[in-house]
PDB file of N, CA and C in Angstrom:
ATOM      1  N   UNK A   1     147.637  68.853 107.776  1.00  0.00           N
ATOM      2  CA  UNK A   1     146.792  69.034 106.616  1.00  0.00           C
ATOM      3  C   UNK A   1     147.409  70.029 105.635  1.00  0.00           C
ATOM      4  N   UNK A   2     147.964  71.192 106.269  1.00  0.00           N
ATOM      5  CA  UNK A   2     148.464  72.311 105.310  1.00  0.00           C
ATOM      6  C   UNK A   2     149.546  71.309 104.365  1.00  0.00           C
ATOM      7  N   UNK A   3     150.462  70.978 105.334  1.00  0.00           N
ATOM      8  CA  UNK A   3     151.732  70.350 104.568  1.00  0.00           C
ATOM      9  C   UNK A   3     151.715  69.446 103.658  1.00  0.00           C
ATOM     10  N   UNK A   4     150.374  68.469 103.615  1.00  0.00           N
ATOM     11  CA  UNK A   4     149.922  67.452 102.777  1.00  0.00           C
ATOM     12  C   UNK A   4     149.690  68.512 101.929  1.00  0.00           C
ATOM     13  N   UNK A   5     148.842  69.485 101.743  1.00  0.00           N
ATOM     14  CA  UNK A   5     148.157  70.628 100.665  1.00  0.00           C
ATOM     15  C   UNK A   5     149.518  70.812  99.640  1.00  0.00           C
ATOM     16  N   UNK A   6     150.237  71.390 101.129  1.00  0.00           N
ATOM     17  CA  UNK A   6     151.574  72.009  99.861  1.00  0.00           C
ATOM     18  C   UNK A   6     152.577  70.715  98.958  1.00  0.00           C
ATOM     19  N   UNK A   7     152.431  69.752  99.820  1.00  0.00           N
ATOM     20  CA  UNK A   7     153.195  68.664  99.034  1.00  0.00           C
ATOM     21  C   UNK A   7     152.364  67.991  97.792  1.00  0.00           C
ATOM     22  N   UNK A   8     150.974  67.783  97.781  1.00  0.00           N
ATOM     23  CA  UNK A   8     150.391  67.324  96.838  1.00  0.00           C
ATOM     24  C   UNK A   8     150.415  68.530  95.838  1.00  0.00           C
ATOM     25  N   UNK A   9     150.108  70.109  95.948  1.00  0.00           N
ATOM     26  CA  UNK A   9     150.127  71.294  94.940  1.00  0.00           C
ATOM     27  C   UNK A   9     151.722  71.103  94.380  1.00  0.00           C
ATOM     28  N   UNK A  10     152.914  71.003  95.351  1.00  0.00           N
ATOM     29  CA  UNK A  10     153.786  71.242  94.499  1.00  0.00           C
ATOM     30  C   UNK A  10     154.608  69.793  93.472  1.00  0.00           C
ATOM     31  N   UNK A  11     153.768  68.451  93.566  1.00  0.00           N
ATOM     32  CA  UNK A  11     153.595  67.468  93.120  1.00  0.00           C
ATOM     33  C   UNK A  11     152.821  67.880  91.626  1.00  0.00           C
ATOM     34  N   UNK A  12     151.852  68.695  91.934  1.00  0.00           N
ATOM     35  CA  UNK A  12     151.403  69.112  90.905  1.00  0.00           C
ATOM     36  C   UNK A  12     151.644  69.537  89.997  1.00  0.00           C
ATOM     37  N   UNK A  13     152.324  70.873  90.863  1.00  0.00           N
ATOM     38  CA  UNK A  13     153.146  71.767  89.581  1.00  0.00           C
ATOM     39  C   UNK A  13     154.641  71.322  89.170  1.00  0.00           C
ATOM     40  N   UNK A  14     155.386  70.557  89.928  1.00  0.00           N
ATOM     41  CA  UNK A  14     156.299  69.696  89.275  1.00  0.00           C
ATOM     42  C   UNK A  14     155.685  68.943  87.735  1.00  0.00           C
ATOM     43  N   UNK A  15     154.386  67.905  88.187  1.00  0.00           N
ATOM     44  CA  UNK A  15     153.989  67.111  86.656  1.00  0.00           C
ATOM     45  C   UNK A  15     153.916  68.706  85.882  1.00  0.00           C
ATOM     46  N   UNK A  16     152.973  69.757  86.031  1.00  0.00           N
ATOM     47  CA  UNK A  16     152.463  70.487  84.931  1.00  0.00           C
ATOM     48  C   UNK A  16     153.834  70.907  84.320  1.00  0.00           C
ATOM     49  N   UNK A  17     154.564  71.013  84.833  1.00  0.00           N
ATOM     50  CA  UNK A  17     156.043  71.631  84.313  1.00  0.00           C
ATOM     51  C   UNK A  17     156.895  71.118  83.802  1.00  0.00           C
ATOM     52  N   UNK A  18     156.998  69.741  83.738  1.00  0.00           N
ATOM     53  CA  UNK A  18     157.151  68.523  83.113  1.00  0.00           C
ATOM     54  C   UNK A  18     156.718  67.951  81.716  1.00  0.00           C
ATOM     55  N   UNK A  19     155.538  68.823  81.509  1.00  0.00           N
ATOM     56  CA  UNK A  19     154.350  68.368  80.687  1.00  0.00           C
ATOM     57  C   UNK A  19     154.331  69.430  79.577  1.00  0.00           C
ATOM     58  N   UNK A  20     155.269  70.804  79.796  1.00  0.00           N
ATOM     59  CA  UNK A  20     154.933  72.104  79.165  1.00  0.00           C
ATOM     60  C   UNK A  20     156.520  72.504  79.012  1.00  0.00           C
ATOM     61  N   UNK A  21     157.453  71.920  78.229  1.00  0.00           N
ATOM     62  CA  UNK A  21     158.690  72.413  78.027  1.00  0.00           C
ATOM     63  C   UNK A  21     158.762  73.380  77.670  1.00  0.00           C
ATOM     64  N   UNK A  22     157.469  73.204  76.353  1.00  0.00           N
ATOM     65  CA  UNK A  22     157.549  74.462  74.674  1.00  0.00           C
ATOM     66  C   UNK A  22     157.373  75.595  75.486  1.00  0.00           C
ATOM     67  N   UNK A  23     156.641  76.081  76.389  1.00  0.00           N
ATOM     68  CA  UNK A  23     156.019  77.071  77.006  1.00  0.00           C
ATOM     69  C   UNK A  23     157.298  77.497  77.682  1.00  0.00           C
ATOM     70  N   UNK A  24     158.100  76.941  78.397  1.00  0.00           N
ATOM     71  CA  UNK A  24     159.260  77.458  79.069  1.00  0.00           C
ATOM     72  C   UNK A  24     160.269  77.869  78.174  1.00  0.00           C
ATOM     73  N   UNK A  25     160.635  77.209  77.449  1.00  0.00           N
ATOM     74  CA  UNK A  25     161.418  77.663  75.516  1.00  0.00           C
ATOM     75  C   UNK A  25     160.961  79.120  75.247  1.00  0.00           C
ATOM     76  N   UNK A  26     159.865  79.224  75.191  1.00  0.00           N
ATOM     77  CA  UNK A  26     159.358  80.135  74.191  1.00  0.00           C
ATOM     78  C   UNK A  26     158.899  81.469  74.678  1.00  0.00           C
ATOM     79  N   UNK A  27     159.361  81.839  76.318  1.00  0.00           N
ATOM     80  CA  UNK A  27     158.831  82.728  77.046  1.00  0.00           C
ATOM     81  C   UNK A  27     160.445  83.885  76.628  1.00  0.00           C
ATOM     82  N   UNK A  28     159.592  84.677  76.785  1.00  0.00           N
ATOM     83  CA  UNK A  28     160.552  85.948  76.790  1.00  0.00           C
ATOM     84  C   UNK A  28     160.152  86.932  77.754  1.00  0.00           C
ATOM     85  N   UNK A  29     161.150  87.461  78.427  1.00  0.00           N
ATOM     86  CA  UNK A  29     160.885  88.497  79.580  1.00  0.00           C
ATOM     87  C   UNK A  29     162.086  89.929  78.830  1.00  0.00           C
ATOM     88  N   UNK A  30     161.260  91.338  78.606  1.00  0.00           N
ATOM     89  CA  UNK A  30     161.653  92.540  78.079  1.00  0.00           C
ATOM     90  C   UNK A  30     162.279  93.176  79.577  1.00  0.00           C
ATOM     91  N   UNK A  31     163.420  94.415  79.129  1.00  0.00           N
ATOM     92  CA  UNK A  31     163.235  94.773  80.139  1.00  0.00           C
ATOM     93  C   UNK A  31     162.654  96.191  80.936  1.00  0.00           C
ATOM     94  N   UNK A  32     161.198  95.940  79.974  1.00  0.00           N
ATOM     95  CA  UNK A  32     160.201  97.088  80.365  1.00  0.00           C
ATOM     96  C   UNK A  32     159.178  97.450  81.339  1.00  0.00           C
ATOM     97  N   UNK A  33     159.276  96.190  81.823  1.00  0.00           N
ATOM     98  CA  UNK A  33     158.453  96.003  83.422  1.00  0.00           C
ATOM     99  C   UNK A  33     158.370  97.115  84.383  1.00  0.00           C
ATOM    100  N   UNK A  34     157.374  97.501  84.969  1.00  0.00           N
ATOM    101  CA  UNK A  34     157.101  98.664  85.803  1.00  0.00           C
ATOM    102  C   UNK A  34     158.207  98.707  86.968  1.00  0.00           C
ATOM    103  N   UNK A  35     158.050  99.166  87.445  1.00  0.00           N
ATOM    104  CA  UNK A  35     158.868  99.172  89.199  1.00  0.00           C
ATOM    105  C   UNK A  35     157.685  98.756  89.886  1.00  0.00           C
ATOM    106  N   UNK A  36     157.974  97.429  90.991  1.00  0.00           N
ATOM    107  CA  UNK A  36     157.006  96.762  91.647  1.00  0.00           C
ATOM    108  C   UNK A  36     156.944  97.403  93.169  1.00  0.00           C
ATOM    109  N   UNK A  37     155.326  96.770  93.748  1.00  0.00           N
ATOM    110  CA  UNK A  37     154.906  97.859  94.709  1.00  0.00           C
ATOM    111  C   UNK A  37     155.016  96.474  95.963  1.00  0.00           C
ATOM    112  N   UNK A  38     155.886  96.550  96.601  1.00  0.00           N
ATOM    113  CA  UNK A  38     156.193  95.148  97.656  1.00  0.00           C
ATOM    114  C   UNK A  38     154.761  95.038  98.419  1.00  0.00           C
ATOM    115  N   UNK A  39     154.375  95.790  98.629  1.00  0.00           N
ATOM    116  CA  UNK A  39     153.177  95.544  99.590  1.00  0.00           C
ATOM    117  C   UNK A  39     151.940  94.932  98.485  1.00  0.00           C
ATOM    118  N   UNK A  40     151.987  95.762  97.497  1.00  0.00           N
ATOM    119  CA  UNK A  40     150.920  94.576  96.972  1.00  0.00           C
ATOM    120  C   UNK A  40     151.274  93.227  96.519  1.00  0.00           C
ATOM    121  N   UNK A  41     152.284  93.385  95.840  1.00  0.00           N
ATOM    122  CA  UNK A  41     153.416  91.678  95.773  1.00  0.00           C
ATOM    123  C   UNK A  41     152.954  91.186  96.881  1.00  0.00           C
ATOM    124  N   UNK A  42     153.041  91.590  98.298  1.00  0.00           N
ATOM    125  CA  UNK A  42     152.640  90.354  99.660  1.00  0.00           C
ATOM    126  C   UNK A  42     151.128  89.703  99.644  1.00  0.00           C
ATOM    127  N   UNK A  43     150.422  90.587  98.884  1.00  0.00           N
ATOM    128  CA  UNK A  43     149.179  89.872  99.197  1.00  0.00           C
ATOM    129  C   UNK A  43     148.891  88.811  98.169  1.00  0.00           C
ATOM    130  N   UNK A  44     149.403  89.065  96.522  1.00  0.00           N
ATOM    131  CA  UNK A  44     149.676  88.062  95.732  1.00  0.00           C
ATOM    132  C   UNK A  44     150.445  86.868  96.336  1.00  0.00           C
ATOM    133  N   UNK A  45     151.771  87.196  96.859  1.00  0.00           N
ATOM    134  CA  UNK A  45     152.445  86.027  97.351  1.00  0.00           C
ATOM    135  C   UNK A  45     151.860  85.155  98.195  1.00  0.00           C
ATOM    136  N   UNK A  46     151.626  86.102  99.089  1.00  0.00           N
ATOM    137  CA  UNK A  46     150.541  85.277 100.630  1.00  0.00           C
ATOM    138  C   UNK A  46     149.256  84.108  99.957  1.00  0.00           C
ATOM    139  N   UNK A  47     148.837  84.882  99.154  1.00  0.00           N
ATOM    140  CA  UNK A  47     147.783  83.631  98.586  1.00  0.00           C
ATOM    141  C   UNK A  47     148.141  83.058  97.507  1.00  0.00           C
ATOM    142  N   UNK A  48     149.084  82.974  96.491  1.00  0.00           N
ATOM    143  CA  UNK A  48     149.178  82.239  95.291  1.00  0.00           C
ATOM    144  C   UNK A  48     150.872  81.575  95.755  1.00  0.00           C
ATOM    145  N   UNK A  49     151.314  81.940  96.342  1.00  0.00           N
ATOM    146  CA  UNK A  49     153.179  81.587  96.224  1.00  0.00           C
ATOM    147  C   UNK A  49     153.392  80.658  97.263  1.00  0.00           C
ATOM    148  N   UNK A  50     152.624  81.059  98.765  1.00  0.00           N
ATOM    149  CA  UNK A  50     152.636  80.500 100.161  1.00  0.00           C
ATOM    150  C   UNK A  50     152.589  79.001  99.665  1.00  0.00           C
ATOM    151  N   UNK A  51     152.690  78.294  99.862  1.00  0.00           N
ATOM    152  CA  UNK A  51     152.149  76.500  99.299  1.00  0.00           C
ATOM    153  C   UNK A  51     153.663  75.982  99.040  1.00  0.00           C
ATOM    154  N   UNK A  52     154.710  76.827  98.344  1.00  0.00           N
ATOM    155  CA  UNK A  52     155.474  76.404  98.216  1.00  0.00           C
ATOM    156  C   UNK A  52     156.810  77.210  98.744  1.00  0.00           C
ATOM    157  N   UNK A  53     156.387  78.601  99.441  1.00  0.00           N
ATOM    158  CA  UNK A  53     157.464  79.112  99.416  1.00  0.00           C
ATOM    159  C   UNK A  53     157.109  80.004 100.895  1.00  0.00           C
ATOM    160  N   UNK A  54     156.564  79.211 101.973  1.00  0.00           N
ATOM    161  CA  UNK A  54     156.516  80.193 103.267  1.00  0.00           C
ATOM    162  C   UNK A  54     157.651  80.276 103.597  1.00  0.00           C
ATOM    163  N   UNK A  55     157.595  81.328 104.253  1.00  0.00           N
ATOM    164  CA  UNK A  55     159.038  81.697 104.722  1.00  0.00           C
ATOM    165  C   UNK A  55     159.960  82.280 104.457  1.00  0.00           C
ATOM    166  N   UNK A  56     159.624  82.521 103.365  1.00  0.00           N
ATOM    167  CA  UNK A  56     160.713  82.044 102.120  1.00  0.00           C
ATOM    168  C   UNK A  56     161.645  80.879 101.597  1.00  0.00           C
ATOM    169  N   UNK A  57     160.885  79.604 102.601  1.00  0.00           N
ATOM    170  CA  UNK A  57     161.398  78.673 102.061  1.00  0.00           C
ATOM    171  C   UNK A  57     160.988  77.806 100.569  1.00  0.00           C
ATOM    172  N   UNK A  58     162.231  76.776 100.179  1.00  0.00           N
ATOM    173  CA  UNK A  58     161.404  76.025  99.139  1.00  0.00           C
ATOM    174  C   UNK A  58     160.916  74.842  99.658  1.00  0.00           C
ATOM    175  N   UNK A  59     159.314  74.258  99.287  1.00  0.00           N
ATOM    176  CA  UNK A  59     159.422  72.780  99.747  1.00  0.00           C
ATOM    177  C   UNK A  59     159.520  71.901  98.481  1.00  0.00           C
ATOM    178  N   UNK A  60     160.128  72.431  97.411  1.00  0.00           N
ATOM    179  CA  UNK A  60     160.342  71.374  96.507  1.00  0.00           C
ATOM    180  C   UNK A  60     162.203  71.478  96.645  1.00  0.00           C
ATOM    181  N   UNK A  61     162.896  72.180  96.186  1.00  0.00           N
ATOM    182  CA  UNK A  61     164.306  72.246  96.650  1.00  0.00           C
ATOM    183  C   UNK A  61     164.495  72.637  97.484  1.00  0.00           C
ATOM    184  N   UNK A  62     164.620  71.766  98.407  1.00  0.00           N
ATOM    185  CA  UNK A  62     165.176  72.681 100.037  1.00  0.00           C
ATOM    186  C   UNK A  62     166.440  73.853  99.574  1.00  0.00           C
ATOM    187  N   UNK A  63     167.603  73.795  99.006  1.00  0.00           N
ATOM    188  CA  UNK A  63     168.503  74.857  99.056  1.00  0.00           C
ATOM    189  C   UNK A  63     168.279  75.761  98.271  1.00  0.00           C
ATOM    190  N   UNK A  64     167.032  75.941  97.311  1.00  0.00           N
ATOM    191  CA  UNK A  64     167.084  77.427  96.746  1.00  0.00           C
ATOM    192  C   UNK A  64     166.039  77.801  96.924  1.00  0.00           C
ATOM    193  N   UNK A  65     165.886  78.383  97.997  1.00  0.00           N
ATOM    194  CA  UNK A  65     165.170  79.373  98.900  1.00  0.00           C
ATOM    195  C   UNK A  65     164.631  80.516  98.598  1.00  0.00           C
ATOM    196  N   UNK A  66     164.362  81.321  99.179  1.00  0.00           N
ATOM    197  CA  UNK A  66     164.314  83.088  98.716  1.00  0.00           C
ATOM    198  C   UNK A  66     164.667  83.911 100.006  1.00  0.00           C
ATOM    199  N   UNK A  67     165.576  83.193 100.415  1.00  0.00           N
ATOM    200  CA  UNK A  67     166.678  83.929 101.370  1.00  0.00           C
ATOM    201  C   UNK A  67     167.679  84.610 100.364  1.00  0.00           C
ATOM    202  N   UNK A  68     168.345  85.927 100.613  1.00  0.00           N
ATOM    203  CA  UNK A  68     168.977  86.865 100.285  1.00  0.00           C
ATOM    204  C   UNK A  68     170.218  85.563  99.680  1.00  0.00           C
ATOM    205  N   UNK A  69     170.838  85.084 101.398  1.00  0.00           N
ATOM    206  CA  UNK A  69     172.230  84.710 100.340  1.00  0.00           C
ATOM    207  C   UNK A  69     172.150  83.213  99.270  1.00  0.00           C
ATOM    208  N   UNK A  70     170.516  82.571  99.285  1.00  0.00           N
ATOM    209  CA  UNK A  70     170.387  81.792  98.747  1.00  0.00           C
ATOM    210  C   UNK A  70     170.240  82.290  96.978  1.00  0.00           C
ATOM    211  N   UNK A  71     169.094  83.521  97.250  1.00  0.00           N
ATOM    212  CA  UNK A  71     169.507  84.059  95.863  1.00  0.00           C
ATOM    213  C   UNK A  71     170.816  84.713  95.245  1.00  0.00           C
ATOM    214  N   UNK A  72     171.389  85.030  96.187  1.00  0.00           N
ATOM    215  CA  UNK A  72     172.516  85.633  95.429  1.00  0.00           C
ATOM    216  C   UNK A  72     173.641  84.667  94.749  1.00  0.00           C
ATOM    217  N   UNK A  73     173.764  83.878  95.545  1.00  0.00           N
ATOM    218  CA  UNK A  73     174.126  81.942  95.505  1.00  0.00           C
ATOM    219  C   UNK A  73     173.994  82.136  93.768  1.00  0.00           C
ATOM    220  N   UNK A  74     172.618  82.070  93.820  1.00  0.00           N
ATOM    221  CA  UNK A  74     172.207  80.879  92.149  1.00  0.00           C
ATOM    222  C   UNK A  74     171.945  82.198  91.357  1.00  0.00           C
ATOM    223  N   UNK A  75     171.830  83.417  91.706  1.00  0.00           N
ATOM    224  CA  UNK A  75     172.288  84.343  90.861  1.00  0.00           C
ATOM    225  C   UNK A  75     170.878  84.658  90.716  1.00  0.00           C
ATOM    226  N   UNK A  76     169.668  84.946  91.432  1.00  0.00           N
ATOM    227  CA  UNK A  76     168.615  85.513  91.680  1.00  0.00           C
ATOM    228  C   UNK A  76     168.471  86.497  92.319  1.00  0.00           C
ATOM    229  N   UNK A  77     169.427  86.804  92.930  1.00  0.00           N
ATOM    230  CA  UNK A  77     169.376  88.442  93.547  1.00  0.00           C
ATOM    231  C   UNK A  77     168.731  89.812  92.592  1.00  0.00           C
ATOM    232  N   UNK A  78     167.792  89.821  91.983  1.00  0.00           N
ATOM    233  CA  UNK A  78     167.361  90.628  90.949  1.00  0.00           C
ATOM    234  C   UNK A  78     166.094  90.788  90.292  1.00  0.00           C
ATOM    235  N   UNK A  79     165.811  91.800  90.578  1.00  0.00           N
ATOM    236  CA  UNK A  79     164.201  91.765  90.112  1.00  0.00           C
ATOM    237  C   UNK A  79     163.947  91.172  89.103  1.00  0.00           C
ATOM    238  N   UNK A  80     164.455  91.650  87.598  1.00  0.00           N
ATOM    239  CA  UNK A  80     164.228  91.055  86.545  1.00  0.00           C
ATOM    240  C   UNK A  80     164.266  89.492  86.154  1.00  0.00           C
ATOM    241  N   UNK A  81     165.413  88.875  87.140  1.00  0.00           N
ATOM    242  CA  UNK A  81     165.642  87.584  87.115  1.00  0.00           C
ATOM    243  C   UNK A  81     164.319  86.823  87.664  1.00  0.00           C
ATOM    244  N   UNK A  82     163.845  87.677  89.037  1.00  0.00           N
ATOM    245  CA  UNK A  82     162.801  86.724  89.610  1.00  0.00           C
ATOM    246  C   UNK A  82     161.269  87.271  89.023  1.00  0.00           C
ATOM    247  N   UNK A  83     161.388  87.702  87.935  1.00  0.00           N
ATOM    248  CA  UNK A  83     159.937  88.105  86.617  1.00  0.00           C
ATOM    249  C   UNK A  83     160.453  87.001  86.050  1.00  0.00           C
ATOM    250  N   UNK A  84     161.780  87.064  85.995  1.00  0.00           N
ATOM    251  CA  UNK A  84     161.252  85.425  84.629  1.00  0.00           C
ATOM    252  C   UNK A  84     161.035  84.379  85.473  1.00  0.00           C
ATOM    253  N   UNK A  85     161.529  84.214  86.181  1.00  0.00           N
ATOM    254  CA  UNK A  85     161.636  82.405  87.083  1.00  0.00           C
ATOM    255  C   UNK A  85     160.084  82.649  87.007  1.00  0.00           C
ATOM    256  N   UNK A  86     159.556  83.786  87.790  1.00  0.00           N
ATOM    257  CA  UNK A  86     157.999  83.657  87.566  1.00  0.00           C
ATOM    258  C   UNK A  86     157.193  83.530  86.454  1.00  0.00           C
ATOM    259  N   UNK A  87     157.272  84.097  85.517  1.00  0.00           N
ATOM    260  CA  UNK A  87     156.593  84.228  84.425  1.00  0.00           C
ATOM    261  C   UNK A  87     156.647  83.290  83.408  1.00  0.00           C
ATOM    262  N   UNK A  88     158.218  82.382  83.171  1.00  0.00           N
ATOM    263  CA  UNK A  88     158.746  81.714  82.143  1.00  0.00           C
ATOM    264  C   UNK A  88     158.639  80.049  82.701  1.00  0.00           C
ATOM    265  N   UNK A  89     159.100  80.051  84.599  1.00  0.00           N
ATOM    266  CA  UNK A  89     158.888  78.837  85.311  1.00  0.00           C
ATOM    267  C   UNK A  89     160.374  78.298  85.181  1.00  0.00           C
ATOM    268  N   UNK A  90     160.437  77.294  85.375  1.00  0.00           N
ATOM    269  CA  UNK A  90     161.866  76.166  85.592  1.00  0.00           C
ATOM    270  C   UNK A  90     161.523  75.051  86.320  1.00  0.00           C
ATOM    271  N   UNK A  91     162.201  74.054  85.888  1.00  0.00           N
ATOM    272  CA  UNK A  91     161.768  72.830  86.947  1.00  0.00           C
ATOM    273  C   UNK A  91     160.601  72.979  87.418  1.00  0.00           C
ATOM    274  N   UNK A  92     160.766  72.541  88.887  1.00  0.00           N
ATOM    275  CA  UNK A  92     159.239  72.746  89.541  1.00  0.00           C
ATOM    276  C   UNK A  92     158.357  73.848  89.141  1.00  0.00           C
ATOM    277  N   UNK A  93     158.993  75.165  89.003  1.00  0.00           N
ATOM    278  CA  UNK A  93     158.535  76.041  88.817  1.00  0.00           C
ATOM    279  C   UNK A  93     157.472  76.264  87.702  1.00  0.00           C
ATOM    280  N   UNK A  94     156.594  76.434  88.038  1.00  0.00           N
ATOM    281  CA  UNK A  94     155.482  76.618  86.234  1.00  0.00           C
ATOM    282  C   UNK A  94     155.103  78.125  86.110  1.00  0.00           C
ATOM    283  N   UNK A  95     155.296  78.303  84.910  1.00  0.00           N
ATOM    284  CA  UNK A  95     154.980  79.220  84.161  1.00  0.00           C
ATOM    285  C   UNK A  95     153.998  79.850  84.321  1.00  0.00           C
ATOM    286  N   UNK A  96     153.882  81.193  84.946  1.00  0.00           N
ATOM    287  CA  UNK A  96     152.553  81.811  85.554  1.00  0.00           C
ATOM    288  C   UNK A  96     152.293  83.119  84.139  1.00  0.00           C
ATOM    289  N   UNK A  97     152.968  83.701  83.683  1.00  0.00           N
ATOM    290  CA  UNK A  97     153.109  84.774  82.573  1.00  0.00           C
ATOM    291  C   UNK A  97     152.113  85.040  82.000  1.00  0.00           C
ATOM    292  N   UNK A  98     151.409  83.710  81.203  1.00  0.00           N
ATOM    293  CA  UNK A  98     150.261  83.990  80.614  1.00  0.00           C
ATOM    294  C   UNK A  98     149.023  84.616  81.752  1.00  0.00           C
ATOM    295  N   UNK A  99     148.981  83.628  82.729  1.00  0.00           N
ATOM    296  CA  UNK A  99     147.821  84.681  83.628  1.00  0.00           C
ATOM    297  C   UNK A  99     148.184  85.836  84.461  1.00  0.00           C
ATOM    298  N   UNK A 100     149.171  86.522  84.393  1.00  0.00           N
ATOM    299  CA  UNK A 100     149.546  87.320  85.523  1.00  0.00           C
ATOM    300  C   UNK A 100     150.124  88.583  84.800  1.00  0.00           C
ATOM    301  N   UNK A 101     149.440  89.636  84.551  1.00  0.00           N
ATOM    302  CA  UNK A 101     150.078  90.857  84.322  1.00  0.00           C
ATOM    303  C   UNK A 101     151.498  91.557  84.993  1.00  0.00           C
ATOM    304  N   UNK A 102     151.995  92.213  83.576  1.00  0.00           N
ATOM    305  CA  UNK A 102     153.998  92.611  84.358  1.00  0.00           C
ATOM    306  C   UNK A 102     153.374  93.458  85.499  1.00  0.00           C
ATOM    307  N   UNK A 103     152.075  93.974  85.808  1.00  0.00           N
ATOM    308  CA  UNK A 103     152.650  95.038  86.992  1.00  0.00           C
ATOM    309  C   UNK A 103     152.744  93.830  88.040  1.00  0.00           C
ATOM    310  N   UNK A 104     151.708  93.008  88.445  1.00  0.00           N
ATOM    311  CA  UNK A 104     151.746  91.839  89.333  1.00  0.00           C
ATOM    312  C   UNK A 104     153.050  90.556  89.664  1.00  0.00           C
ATOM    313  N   UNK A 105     153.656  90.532  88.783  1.00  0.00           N
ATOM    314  CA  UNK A 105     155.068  90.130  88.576  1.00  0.00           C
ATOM    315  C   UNK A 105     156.159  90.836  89.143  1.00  0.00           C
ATOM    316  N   UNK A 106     155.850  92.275  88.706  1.00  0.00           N
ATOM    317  CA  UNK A 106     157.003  93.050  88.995  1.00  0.00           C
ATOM    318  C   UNK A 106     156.829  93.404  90.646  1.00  0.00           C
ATOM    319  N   UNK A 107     155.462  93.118  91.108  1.00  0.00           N
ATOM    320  CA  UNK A 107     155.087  93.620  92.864  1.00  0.00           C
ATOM    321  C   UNK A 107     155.862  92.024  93.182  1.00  0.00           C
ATOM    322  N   UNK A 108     155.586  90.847  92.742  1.00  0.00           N
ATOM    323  CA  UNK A 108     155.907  89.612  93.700  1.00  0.00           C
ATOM    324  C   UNK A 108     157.354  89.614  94.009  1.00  0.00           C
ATOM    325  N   UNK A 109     158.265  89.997  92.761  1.00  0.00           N
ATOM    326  CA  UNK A 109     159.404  90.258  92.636  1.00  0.00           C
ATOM    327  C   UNK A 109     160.053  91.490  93.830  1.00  0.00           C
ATOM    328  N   UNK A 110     159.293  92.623  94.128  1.00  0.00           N
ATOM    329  CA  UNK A 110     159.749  93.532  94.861  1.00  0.00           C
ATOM    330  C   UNK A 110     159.500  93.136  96.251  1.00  0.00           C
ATOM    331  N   UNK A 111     158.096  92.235  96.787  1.00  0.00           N
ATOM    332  CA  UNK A 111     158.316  91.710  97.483  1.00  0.00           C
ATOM    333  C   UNK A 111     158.963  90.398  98.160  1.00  0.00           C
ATOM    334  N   UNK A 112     159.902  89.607  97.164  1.00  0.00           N
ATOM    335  CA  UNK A 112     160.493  88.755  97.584  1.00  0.00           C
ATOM    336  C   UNK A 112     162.055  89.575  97.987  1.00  0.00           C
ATOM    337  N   UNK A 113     162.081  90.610  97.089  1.00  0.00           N
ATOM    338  CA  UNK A 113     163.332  91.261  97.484  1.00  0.00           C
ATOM    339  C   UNK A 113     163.596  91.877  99.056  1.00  0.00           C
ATOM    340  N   UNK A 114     161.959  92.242  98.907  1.00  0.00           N
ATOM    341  CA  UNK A 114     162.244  93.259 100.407  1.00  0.00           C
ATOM    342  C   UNK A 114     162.016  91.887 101.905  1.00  0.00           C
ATOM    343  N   UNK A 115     161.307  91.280 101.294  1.00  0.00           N
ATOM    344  CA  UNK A 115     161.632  89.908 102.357  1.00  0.00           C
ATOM    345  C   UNK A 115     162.743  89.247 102.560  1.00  0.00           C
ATOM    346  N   UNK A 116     163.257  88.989 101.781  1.00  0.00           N
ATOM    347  CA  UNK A 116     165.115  88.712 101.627  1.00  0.00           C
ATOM    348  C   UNK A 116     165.684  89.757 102.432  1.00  0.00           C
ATOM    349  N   UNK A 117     165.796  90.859 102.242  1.00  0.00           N
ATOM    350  CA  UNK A 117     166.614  91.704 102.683  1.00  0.00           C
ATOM    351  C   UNK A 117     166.317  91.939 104.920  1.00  0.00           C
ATOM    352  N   UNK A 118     164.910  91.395 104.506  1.00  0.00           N
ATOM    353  CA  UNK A 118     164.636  91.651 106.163  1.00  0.00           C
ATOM    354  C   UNK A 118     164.956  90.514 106.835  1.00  0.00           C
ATOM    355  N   UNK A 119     165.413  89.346 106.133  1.00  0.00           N
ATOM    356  CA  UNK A 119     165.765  87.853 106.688  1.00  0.00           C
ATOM    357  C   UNK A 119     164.074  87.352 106.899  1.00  0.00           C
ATOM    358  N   UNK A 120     163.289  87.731 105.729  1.00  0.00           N
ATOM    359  CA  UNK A 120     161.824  86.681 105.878  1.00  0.00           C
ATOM    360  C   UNK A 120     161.335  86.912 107.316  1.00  0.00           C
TER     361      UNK A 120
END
């Protein structure tokens, strides 16, 4: 049942992201963002990110992950980088920015880092 959940949500956010180019164009990420607090990043992640990314895996691209050497790979090793993927979206990825304040961005970001670094 979970796995049907996450495959139909990230079916989802594939169309919405599909559907919203201008919005991905037109995002800008400063680089004035707070310093993020990993532990609260986990509880955001745990309930809004989990669906597509337990583990730190991806279930829409299996190879770009949020394993350490997967980000460092595609050149995500970096807080600021993973505020925009969040905030701005890509591919599957949709654009969360408008609802999600930089301090909440900047925690998901610190906690994908410190999960990477512990091997998830």
């Amino acid at each position: 049942m979970k796995k049907l959940l996450a495959i139909i949500l990230a079916v989802a956010l594939f169309t919405f992201s599909l559907s919203s180019p201008a919005l991905a164009a037109s995002c800008e990420v400063d680089a004035s963002y707070p310093a993020g607090i990993a532990a609260k990043g986990a509880k955001t992640f745990n309930s809004k990110c989990i669906a597509c990314h337990a583990g730190g895996k991806n279930n829409v691209k299996k190879e770009k992950t949020l394993e350490k050497d997967a980000l460092q790979k595609y050149e995500m090793y970096d807080a600021m980088k993973i505020i925009t993927q969040v905030k701005c979206g890509k591919g599957a990825m949709p654009a969360l920015g408008k609802r999600w304040k930089p301090q909440k961005l900047a925690n998901i970001a610190a906690y994908v880092l410190e999960q990477a670094d512990q091997g998830w």
